[in-house]
Protein backbone atom coordinates (compact mmCIF):
# COMPACT_ATOMS: atom_id res chain seq x y z
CA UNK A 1 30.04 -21.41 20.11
CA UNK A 2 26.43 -20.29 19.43
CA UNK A 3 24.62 -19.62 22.13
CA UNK A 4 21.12 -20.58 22.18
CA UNK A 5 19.82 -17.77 24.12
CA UNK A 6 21.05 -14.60 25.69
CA UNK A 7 20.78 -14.53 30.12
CA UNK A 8 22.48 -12.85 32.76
CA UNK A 9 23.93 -16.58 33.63
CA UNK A 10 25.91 -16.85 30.38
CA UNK A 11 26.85 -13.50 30.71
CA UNK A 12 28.71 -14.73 33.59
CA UNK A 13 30.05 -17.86 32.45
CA UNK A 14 32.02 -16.33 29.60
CA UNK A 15 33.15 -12.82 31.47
CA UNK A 16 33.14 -13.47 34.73
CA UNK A 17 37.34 -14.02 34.97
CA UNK A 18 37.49 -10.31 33.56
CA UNK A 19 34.62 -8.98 35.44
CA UNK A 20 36.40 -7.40 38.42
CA UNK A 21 38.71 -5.18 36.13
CA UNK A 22 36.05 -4.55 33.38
CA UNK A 23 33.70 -3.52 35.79
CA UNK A 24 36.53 -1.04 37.37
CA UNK A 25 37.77 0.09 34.20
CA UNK A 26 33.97 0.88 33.39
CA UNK A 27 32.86 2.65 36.13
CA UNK A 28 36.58 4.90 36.22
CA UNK A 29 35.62 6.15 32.66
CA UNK A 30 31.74 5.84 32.54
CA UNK A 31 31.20 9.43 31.32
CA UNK A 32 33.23 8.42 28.55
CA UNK A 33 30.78 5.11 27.90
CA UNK A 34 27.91 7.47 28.42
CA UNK A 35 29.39 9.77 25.52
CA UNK A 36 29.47 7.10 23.06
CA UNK A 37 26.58 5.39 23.82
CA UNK A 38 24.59 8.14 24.24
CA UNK A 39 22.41 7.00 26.96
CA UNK A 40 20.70 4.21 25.85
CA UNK A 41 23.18 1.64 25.50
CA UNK A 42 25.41 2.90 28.11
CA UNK A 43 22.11 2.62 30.56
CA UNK A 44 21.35 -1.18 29.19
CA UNK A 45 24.94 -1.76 29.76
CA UNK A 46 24.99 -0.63 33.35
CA UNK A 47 21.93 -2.43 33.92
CA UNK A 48 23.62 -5.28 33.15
CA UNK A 49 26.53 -4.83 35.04
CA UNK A 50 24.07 -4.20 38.17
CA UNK A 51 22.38 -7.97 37.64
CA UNK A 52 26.27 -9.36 37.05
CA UNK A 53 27.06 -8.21 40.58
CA UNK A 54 23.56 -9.23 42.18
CA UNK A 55 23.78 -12.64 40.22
CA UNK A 56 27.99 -13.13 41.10
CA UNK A 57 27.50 -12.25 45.20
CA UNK A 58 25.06 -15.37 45.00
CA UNK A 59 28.22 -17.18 44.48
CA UNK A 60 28.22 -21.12 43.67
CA UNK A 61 24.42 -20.90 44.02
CA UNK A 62 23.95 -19.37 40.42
CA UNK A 63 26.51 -21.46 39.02
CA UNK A 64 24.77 -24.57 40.06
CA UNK A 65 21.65 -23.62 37.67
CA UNK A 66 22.88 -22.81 34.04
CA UNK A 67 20.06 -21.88 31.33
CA UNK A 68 19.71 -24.90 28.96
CA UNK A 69 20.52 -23.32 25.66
CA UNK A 70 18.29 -24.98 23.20
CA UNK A 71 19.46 -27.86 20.57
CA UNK A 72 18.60 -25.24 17.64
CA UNK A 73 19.71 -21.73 17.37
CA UNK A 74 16.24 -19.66 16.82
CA UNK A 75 17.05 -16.30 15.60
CA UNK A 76 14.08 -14.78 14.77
CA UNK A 77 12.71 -11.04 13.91
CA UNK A 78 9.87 -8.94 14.08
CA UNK A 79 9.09 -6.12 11.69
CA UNK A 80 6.88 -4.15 14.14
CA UNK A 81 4.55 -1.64 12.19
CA UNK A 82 1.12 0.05 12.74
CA UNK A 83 -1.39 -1.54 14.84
CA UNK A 84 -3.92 -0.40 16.60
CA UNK A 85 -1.87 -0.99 18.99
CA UNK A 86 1.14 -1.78 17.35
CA UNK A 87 3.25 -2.37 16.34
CA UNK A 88 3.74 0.14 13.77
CA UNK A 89 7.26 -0.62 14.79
CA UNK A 90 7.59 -2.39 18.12
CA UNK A 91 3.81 -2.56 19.00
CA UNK A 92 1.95 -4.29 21.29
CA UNK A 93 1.11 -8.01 19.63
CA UNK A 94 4.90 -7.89 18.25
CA UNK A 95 6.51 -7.14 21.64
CA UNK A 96 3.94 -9.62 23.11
CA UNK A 97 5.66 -12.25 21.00
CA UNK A 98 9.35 -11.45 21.25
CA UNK A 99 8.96 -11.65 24.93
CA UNK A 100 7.47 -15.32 25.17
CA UNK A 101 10.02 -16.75 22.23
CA UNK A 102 12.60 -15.35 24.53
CA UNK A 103 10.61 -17.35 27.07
CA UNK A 104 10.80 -20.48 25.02
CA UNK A 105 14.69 -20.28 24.60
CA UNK A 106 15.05 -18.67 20.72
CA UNK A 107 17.44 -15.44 20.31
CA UNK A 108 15.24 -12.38 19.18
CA UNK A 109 15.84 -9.22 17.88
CA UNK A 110 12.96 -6.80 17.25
CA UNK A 111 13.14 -4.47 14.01
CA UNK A 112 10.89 -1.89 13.67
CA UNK A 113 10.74 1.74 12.36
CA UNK A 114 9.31 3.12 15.11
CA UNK A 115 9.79 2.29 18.77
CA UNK A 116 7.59 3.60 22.05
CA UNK A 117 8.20 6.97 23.54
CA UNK A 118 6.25 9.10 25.28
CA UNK A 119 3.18 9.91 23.47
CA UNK A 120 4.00 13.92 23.80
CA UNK A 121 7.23 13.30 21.58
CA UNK A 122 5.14 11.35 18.76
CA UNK A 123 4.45 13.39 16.10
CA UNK A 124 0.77 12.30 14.97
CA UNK A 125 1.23 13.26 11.15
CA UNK A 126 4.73 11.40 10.12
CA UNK A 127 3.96 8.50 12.85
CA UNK A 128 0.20 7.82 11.52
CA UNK A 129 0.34 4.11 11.39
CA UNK A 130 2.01 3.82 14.50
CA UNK A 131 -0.97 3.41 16.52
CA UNK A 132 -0.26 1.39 19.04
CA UNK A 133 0.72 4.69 21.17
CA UNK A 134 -2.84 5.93 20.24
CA UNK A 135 -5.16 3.29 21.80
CA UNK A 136 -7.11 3.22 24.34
CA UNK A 137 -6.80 -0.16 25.07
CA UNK A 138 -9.57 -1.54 26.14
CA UNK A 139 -10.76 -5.39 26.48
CA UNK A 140 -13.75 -7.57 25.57
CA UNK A 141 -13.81 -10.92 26.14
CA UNK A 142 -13.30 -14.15 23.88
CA UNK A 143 -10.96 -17.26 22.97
CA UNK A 144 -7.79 -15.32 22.24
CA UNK A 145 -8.54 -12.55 25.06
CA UNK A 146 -9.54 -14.70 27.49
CA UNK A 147 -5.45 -15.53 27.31
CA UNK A 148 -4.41 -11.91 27.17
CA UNK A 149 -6.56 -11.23 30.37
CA UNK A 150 -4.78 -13.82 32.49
CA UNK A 151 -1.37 -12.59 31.24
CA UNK A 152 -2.43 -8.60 31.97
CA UNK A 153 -4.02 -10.44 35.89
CA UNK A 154 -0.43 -11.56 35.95
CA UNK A 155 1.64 -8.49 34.95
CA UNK A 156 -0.53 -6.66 37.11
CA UNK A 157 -0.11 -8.62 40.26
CA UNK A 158 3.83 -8.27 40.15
CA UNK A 159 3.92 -4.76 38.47
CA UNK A 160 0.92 -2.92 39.95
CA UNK A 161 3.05 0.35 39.78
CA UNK A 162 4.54 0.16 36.52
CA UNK A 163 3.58 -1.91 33.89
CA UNK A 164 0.56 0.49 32.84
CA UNK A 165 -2.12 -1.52 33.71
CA UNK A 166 -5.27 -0.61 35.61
CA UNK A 167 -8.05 -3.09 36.48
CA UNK A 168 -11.48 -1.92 36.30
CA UNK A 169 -15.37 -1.98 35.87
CA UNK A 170 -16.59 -2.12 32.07
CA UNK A 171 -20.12 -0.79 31.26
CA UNK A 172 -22.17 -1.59 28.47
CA UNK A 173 -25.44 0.32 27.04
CA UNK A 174 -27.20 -0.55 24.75
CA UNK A 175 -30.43 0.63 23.01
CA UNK A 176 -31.32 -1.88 20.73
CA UNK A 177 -29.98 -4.85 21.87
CA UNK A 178 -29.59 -8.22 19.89
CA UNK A 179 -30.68 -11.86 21.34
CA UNK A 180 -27.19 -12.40 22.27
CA UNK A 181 -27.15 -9.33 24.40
CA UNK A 182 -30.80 -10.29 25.85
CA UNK A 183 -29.81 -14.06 26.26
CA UNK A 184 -26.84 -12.96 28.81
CA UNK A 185 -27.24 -14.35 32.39
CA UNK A 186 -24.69 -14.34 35.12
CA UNK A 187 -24.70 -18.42 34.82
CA UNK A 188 -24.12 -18.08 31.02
CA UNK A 189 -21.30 -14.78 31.69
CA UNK A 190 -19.44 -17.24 33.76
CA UNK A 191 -19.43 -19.85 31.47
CA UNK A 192 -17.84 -17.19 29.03
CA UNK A 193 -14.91 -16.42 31.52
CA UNK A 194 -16.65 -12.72 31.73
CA UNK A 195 -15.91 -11.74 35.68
CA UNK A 196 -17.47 -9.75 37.65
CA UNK A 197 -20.44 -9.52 35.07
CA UNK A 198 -23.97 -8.16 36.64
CA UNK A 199 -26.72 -6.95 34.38
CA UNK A 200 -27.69 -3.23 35.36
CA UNK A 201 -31.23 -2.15 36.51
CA UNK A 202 -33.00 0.58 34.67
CA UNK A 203 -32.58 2.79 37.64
CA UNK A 204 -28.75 2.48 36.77
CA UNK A 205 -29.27 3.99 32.79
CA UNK A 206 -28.28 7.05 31.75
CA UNK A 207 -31.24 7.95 30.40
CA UNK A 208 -34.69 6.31 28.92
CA UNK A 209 -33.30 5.43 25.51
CA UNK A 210 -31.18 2.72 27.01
CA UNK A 211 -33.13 -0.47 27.17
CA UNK A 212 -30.01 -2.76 28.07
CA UNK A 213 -26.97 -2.60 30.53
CA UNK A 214 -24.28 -4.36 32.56
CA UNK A 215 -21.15 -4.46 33.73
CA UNK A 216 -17.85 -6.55 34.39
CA UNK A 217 -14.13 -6.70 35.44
CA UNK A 218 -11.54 -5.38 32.82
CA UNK A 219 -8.69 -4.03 32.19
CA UNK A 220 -7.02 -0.60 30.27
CA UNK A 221 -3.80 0.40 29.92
CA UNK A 222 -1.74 3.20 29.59
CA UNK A 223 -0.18 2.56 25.64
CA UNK A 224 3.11 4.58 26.74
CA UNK A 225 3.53 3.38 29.88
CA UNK A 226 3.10 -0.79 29.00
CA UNK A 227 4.68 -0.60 25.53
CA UNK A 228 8.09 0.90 27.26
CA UNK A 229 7.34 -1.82 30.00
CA UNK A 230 7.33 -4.10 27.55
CA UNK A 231 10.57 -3.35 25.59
CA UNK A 232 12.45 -2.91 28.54
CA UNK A 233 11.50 -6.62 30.31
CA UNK A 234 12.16 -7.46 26.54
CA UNK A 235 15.89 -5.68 26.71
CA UNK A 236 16.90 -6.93 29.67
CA UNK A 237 16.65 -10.27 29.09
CA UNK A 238 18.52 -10.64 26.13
CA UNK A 239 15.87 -9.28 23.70
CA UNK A 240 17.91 -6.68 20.58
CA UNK A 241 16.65 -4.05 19.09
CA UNK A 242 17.22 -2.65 15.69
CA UNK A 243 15.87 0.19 14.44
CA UNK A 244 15.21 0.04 10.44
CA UNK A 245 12.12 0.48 7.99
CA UNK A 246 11.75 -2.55 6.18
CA UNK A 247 9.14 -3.85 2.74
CA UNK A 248 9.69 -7.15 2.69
CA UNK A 249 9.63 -10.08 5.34
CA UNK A 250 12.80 -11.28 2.71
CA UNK A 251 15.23 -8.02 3.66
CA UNK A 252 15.53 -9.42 6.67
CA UNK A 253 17.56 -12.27 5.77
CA UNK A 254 19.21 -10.02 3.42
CA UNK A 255 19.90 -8.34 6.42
CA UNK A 256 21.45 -10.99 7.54
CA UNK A 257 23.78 -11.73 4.86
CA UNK A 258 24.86 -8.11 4.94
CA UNK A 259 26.26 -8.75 8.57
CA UNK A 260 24.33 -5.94 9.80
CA UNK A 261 26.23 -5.22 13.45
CA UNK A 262 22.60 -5.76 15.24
CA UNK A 263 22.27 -9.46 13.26
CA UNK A 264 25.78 -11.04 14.07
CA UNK A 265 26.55 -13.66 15.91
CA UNK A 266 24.40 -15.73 13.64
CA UNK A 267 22.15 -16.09 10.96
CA UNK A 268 18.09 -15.53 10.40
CA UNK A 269 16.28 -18.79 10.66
CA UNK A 270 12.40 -17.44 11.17
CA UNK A 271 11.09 -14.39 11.30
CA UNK A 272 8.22 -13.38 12.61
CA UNK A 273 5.86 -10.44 10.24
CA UNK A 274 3.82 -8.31 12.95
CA UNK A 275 3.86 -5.80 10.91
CA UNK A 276 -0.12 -4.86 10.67
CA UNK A 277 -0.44 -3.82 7.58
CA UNK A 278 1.87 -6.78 6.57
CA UNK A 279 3.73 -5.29 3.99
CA UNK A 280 1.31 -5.01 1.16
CA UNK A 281 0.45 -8.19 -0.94
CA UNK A 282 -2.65 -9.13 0.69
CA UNK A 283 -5.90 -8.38 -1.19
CA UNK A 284 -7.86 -8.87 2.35
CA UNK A 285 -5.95 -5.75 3.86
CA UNK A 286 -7.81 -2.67 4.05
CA UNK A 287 -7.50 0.80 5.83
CA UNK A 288 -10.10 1.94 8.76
CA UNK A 289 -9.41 5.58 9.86
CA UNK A 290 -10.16 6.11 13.83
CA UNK A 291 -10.12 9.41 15.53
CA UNK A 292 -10.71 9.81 19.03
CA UNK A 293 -10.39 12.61 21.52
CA UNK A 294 -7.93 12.67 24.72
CA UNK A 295 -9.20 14.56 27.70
CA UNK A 296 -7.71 15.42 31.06
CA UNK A 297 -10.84 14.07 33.15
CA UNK A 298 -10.40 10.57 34.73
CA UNK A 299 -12.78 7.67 34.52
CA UNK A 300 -13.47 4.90 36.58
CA UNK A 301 -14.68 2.82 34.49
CA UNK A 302 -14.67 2.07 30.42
CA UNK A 303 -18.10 3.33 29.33
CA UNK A 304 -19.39 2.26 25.93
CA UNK A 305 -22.77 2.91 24.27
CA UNK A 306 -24.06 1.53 21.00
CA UNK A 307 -26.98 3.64 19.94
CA UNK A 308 -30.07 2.67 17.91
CA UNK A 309 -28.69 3.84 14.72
CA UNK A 310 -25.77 1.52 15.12
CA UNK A 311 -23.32 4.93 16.38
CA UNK A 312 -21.42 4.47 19.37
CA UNK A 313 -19.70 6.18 21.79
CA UNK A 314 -17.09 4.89 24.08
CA UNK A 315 -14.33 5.98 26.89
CA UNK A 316 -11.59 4.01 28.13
CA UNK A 317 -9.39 5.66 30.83
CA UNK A 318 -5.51 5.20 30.37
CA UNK A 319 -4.72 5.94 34.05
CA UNK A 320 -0.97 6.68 35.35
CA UNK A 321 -2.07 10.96 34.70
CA UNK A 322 -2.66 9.49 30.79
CA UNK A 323 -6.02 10.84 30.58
CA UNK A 324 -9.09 9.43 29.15
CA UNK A 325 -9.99 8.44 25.45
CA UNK A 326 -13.28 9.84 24.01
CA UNK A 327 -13.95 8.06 20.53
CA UNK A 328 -14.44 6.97 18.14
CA UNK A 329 -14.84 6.31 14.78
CA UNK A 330 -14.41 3.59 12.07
CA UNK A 331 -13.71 5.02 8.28
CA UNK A 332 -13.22 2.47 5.97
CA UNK A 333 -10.32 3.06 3.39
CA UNK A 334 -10.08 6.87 4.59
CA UNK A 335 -6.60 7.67 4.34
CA UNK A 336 -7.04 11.38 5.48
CA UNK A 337 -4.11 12.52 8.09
CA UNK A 338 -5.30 15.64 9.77
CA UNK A 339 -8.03 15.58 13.00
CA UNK A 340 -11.40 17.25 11.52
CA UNK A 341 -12.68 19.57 14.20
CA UNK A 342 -16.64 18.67 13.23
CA UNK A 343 -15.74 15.37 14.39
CA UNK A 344 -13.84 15.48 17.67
CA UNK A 345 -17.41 18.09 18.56
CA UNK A 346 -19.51 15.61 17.59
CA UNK A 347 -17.43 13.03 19.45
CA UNK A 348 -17.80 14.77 22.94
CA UNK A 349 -21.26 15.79 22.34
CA UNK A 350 -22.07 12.16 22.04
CA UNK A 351 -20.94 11.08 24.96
CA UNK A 352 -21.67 14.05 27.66
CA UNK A 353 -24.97 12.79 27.97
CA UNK A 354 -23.95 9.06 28.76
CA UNK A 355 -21.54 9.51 31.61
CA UNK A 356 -21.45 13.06 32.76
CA UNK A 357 -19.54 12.76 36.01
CA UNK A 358 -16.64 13.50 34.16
CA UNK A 359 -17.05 16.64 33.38
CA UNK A 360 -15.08 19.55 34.58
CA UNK A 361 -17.00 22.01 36.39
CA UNK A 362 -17.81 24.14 33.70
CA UNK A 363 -19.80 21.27 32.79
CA UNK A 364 -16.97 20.44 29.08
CA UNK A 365 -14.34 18.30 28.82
CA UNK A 366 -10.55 19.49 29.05
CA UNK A 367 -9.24 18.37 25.42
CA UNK A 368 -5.76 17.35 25.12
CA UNK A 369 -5.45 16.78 21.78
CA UNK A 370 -6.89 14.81 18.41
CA UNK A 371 -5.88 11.77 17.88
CA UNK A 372 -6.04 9.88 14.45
CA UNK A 373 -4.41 6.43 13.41
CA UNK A 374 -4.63 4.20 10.95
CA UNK A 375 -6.13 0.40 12.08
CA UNK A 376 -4.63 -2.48 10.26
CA UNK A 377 -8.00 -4.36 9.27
CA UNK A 378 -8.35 -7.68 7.67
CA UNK A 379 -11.50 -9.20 6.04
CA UNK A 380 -11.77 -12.74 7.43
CA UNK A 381 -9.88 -11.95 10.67
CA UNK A 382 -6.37 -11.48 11.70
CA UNK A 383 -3.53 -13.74 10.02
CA UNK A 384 -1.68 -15.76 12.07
CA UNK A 385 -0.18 -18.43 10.12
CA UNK A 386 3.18 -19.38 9.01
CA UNK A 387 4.69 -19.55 5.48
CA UNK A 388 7.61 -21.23 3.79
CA UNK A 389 8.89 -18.79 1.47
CA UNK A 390 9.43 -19.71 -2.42
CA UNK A 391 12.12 -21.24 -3.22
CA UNK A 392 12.93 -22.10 0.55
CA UNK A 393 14.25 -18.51 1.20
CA UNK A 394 12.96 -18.77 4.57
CA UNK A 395 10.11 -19.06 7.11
CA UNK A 396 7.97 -16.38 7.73
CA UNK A 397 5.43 -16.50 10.82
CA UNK A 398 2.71 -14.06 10.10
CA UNK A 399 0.76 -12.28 12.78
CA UNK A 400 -0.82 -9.04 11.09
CA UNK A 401 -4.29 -7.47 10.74
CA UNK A 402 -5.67 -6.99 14.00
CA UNK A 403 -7.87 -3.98 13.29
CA UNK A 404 -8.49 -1.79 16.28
CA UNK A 405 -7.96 -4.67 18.75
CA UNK A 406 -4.33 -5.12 19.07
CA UNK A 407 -4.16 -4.85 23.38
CA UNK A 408 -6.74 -6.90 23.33
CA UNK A 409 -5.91 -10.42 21.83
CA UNK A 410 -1.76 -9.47 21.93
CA UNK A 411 -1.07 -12.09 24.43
CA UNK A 412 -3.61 -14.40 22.67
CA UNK A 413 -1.79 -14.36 19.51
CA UNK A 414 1.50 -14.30 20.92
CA UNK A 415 1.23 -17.99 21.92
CA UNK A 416 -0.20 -18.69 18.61
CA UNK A 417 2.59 -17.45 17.52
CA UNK A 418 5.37 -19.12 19.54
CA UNK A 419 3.22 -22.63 18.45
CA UNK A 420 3.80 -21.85 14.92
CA UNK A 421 7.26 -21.15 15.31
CA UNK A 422 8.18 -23.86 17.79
CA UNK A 423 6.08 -26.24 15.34
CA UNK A 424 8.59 -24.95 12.40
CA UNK A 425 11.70 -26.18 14.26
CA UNK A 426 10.18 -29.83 15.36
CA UNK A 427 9.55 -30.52 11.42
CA UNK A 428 12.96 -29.16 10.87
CA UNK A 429 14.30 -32.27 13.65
CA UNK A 430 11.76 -34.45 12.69
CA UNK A 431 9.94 -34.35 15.11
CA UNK A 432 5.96 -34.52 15.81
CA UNK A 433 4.02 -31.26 15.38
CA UNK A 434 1.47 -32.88 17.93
């Protein structure tokens, strides 16, 4: 039997006549397990066992609600690579996804060079385009963020202490602003879903080169803290992970076909390229080099300041003791590695002068390190589109090129993405796409 989807409840249906004497047999020789699993998998597994005991002292309750396993088995796969976010390997707009086609009823398994850890274990050279660990995360408003901001209001509300996300004011200065700047009203700020906007008085500048100002509710996160949030919601309910570099959206039904252990049970019938460079092949795919500074001093607020020469200068505070982000810049098709010291100066020189409460008392910032990553950008705009491969190999949901704004629309193009895949597997039945 395939099972549509994996859920604590059909954990139970199948091993609940053994569970008694498995779970005794585990626990006796669980330092054993933890040997051969070597933490990870013998921690998933125990987490599992916990919910089989919560979910079997409910009794008949439980059994009286089974999971409706979907008429087609969805097995679908994410190659998770850099984004400014991420994923380089499991980043933010891949996770994003995996999570709400678990939601819709497909089987998922995530594969991805590169998975989050804490950002002190990443090693900024060999990990470059894994940048979803790097970002600062911060959000503007528009169509596809306007849905990420009501999932983050959401995750917030029932995860305040640990999903990594902090709601906040964002200010804006500018010094030359442009009519759409100078056209903003609180009537027409509402009308854009922008809460909590209110446009600054002078007395509230920074100094007398700022001729516009205002401010609003956001959000930031802290990249470590949400992307290991993430996998783990992802993990526990019935979300695989497998960890493999991959070129091709094709190897992974190779993959398949091989019987790799982490693919059994069934074959590939979508996968799903968040890959953010996505793979090579598209002439629209360029490089943009960002460097930023991290700095022990806490914010209250995302600052941002777009100077009269078109420069800017920006912090977004990760919260949970994750610092702040000074930044930044935008390089197109630099491919250098290393931090340049000139820069990261220049950087905190920048922005001293526009929001100097921060400071330490000597009056400098406490640097924490360089950062540098590689942003997945896309003339025309992200892809998120799906595509039959040739000759009927397989169907390939794209969602790659995001630039620098990965946390930003992830939830956004998550749903796109579910849609597109969902939409797949109707004109495989027959069915309406409408």
């Amino acid at each position: 039997m395939r099972l549509g989807c994996w859920t604590t409840e059909v954990y139970i249906v199948l091993i609940e006549p053994f569970f008694f004497s498995f779970f005794f047999l585990f626990y006796r020789y669980s330092s054993q397990f933890r040997s051969v699993f070597r933490g990870y998998y013998y921690t998933q597994l125990l987490e599992l066992l916990t919910l089989l005991i919560k979910t079997h002292n409910h009794g008949k309750t439980h059994r009286r609600h089974r999971v409706r396993l979907p008429s087609h088995t969805t097995f679908c796969f994410f190659h998770l690579t850099s984004l400014t976010h991420p994923l380089h390997s499991s980043g933010v707009t891949g996770i994003s996804s995996a999570l709400l086609l678990l939601r819709a009823g497909h089987r998922v398994t995530i594969i991805a060079k590169d998975f989050p850890a804490p950002f002190e274990t990443i090693d900024p050279i060999t990990q470059i385009n894994y940048t979803s660990p790097w970002g600062g995360a911060p959000v503007f408003e528009h169509p596809l963020s306007i849905t990420t901001f009501s999932h983050m209001k959401s995750l917030f509300a029932s995860h305040p202490t640990t999903a990594g996300i902090t709601f906040l004011k964002g200010v804006e200065y500018l010094e030359s602003p442009g009519p759409e700047y100078l056209s903003l009203t609180p009537a027409t700020a509402a009308s854009l879903q922008l809460p909590g906007f209110r446009l600054l008085p002078q007395s509230e500048f920074p100094d007398q080169k700022v001729k516009w100002g205002c401010e609003y509710e956001t959000y930031c996160v802290n990249p470590m803290v949400y992307l290991s949030f993430l996998l783990r919601r992802f993990v526990h309910r019935g979300g695989r992970v497998l960890k493999h570099a991959l070129r091709s959206p094709v190897e992974v039904f190779a993959l398949s076909e091989r019987s790799t252990p982490s693919l059994k049970n069934g074959g590939v019938d979508a996968v799903v390229n968040a890959s953010g460079f996505g793979f090579g092949g598209d002439e629209n795919m360029f490089i943009t080099r960002g460097q930023t500074v991290l700095v022990a001093e806490e914010c209250d607020a995302t600052v941002t300041r777009q100077n009269a020469d078109g420069s800017w200068t920006f912090c977004v505070p990760r919260g949970f003791e994750g610092g702040t982000v000074i930044g930044g810049t935008k390089e197109v098709d630099d491919w250098g590695v290393e931090p340049r010291p000139e820069t990261r100066e220049k950087l905190l020189e920048m922005f001293k002068g526009t929001c100097p409460r921060i400071l330490n008392g000597k009056g400098e910032f406490t640097v924490m390190g360089d950062i540098v990553g590689r942003r997945p950008s896309r003339r025309g705009g992200p892809r998120i589109e799906g595509e039959m491969l040739e000759g009927g190999k397989g169907f390939v949901m794209h969602a790659y090129g995001l630039g620098g704004r990965g946390y930003e629309l992830s939830w956004g193009v998550a749903e796109r993405v579910v849609e597109g895949v969902e939409g797949y597997f109707r004109g495989l039945r027959g069915e309406s796409k409408i």
